[in-house]
N, C-alpha and C. Protein backbone atom coordinates (compact mmCIF):
# COMPACT_ATOMS: atom_id res chain seq x y z
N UNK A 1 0.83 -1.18 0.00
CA UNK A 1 0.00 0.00 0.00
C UNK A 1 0.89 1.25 0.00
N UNK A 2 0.73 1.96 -0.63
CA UNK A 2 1.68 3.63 -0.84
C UNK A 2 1.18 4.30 0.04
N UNK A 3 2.34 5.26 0.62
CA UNK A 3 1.99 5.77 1.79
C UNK A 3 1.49 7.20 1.11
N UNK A 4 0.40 7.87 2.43
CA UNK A 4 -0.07 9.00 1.96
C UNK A 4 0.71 10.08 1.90
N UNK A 5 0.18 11.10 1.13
CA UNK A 5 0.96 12.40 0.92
C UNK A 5 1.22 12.92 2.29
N UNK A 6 0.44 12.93 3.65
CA UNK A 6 0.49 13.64 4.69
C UNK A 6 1.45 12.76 5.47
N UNK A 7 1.49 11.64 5.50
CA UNK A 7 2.38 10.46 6.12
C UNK A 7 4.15 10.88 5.34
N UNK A 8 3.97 11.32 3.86
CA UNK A 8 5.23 11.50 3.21
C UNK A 8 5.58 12.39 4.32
N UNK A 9 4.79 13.56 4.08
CA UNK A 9 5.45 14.69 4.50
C UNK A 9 5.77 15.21 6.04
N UNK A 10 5.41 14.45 7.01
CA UNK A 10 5.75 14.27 8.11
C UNK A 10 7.34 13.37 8.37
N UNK A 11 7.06 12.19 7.27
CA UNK A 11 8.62 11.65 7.70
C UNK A 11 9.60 12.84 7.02
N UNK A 12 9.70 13.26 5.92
CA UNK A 12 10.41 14.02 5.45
C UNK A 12 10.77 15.09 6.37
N UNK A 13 9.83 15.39 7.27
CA UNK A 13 10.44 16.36 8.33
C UNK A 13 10.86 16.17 9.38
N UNK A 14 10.65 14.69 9.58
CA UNK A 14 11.41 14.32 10.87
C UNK A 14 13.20 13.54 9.90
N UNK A 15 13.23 13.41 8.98
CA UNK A 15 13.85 13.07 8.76
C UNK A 15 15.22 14.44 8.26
N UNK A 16 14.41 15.63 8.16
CA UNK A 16 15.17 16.46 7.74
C UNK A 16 15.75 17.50 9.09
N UNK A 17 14.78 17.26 9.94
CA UNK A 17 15.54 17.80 11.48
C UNK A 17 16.46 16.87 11.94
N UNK A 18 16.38 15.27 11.43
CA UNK A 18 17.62 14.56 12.12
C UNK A 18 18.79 14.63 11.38
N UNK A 19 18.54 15.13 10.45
CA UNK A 19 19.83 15.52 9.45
C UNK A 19 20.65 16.72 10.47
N UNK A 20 19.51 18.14 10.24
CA UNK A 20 20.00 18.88 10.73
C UNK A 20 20.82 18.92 12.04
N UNK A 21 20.05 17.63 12.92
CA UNK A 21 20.43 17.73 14.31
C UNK A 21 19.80 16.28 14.93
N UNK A 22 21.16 14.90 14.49
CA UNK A 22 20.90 14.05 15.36
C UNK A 22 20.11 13.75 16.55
N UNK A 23 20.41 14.97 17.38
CA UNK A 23 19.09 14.81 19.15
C UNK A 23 18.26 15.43 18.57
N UNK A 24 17.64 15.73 17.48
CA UNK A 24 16.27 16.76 17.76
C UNK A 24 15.11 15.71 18.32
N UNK A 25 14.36 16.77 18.99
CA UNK A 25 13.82 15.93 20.01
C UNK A 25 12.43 16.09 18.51
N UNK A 26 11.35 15.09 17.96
CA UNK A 26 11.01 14.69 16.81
C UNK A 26 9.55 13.67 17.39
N UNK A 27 9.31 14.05 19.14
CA UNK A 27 8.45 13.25 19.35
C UNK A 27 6.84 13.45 18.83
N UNK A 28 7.00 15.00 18.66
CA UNK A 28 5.23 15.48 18.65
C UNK A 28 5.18 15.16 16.89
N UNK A 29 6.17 15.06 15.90
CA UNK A 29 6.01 14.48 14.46
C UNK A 29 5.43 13.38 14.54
N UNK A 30 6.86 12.92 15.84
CA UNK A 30 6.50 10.84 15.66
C UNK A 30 4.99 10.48 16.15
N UNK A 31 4.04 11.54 17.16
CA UNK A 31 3.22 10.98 17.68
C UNK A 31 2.23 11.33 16.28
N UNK A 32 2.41 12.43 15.72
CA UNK A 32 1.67 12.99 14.74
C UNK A 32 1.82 11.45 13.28
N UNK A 33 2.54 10.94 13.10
CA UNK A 33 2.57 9.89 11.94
C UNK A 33 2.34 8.86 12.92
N UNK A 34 2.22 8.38 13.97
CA UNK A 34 1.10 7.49 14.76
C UNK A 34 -0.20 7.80 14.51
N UNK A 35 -0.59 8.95 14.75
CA UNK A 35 -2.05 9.46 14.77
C UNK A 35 -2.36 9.19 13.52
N UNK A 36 -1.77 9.46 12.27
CA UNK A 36 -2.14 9.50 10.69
C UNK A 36 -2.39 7.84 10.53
N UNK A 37 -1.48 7.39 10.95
CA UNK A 37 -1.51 5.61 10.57
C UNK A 37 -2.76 5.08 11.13
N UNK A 38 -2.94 5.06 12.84
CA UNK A 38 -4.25 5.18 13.29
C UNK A 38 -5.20 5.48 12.65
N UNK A 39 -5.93 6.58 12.34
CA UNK A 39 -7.06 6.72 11.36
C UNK A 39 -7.16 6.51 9.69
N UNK A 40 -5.58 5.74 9.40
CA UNK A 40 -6.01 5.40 8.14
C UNK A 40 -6.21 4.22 8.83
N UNK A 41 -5.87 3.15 9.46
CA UNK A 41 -6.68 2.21 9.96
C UNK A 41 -7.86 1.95 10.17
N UNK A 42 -8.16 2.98 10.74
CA UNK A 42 -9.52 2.96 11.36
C UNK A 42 -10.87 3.16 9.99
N UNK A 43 -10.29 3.97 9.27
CA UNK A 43 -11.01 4.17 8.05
C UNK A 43 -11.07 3.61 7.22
N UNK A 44 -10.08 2.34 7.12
CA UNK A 44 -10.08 0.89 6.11
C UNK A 44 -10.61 -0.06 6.58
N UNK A 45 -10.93 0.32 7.64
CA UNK A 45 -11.60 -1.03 8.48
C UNK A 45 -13.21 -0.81 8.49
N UNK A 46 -13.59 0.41 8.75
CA UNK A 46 -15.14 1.11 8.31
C UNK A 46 -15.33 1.00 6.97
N UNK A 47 -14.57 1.17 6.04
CA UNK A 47 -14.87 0.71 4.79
C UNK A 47 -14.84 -0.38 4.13
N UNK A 48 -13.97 -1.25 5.20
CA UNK A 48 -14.61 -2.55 4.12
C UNK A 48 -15.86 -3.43 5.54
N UNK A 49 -16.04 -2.91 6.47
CA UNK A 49 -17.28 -3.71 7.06
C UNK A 49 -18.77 -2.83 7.50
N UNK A 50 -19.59 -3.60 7.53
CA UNK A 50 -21.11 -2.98 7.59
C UNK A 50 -21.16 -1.88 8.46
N UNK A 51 -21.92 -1.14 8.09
CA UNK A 51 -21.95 0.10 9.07
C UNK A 51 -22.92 -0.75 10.37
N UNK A 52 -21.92 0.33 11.63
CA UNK A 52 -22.31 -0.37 12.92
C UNK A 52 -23.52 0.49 13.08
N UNK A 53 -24.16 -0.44 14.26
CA UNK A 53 -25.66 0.38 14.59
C UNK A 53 -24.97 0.77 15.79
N UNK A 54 -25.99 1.74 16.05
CA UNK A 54 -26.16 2.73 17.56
C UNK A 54 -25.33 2.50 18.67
N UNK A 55 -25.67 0.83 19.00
CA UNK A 55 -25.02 0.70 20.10
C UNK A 55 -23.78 0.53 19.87
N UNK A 56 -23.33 0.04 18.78
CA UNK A 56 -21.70 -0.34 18.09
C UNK A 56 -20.86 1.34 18.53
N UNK A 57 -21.36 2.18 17.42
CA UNK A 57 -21.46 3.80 17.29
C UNK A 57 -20.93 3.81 18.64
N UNK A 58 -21.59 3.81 20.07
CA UNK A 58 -21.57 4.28 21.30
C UNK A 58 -20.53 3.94 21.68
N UNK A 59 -20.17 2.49 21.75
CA UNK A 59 -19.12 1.40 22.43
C UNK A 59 -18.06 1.87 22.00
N UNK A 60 -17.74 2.09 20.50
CA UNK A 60 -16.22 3.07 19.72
C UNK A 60 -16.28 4.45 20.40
N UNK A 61 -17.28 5.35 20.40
CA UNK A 61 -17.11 6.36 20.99
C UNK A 61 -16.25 6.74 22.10
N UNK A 62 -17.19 6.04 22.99
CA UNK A 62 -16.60 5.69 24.40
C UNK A 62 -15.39 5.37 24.66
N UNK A 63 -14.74 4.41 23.65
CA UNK A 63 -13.31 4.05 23.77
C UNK A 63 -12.34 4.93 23.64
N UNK A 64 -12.66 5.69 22.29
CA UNK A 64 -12.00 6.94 21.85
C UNK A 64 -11.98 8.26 22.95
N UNK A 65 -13.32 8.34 23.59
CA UNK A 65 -12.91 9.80 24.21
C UNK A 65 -12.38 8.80 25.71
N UNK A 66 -12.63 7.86 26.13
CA UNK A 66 -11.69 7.53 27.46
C UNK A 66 -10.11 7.57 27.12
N UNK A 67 -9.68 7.98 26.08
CA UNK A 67 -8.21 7.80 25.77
C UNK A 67 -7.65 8.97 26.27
N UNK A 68 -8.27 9.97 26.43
CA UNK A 68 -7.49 11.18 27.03
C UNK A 68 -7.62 11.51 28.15
């Protein structure tokens, strides 16, 4: 699978501050191309199965906002 344009361009910048500077600290990118990978997950997985009903809807909800 080819990676997305927004996924490119995040490594390209973590990759171009470690050029610049071996320690750059590169965590809020790295969490940022976690987050991107995450919801392309999440959005290949809604697209290839039946849309959930209500209570499905609720149960994901719930999971998602207890994460913070």
């Amino acid at each position: 699978m080819a990676i997305s344009h927004e996924k490119a361009h995040i490594r390209a910048r973590i990759a171009g501050r470690k050029r610049q500077d071996p320690r750059a600290d590169v965590t809020e990118e790295r969490r940022e191309l976690k987050t991107l990978s995450l919801e392309e997950h999440i959005r290949a997985v809604f697209a290839s199965a039946p849309t959930p009903n209500r209570a499905q809807v609720a149960r994901l909800r719930s999971l998602l906002s207890s994460l913070h």
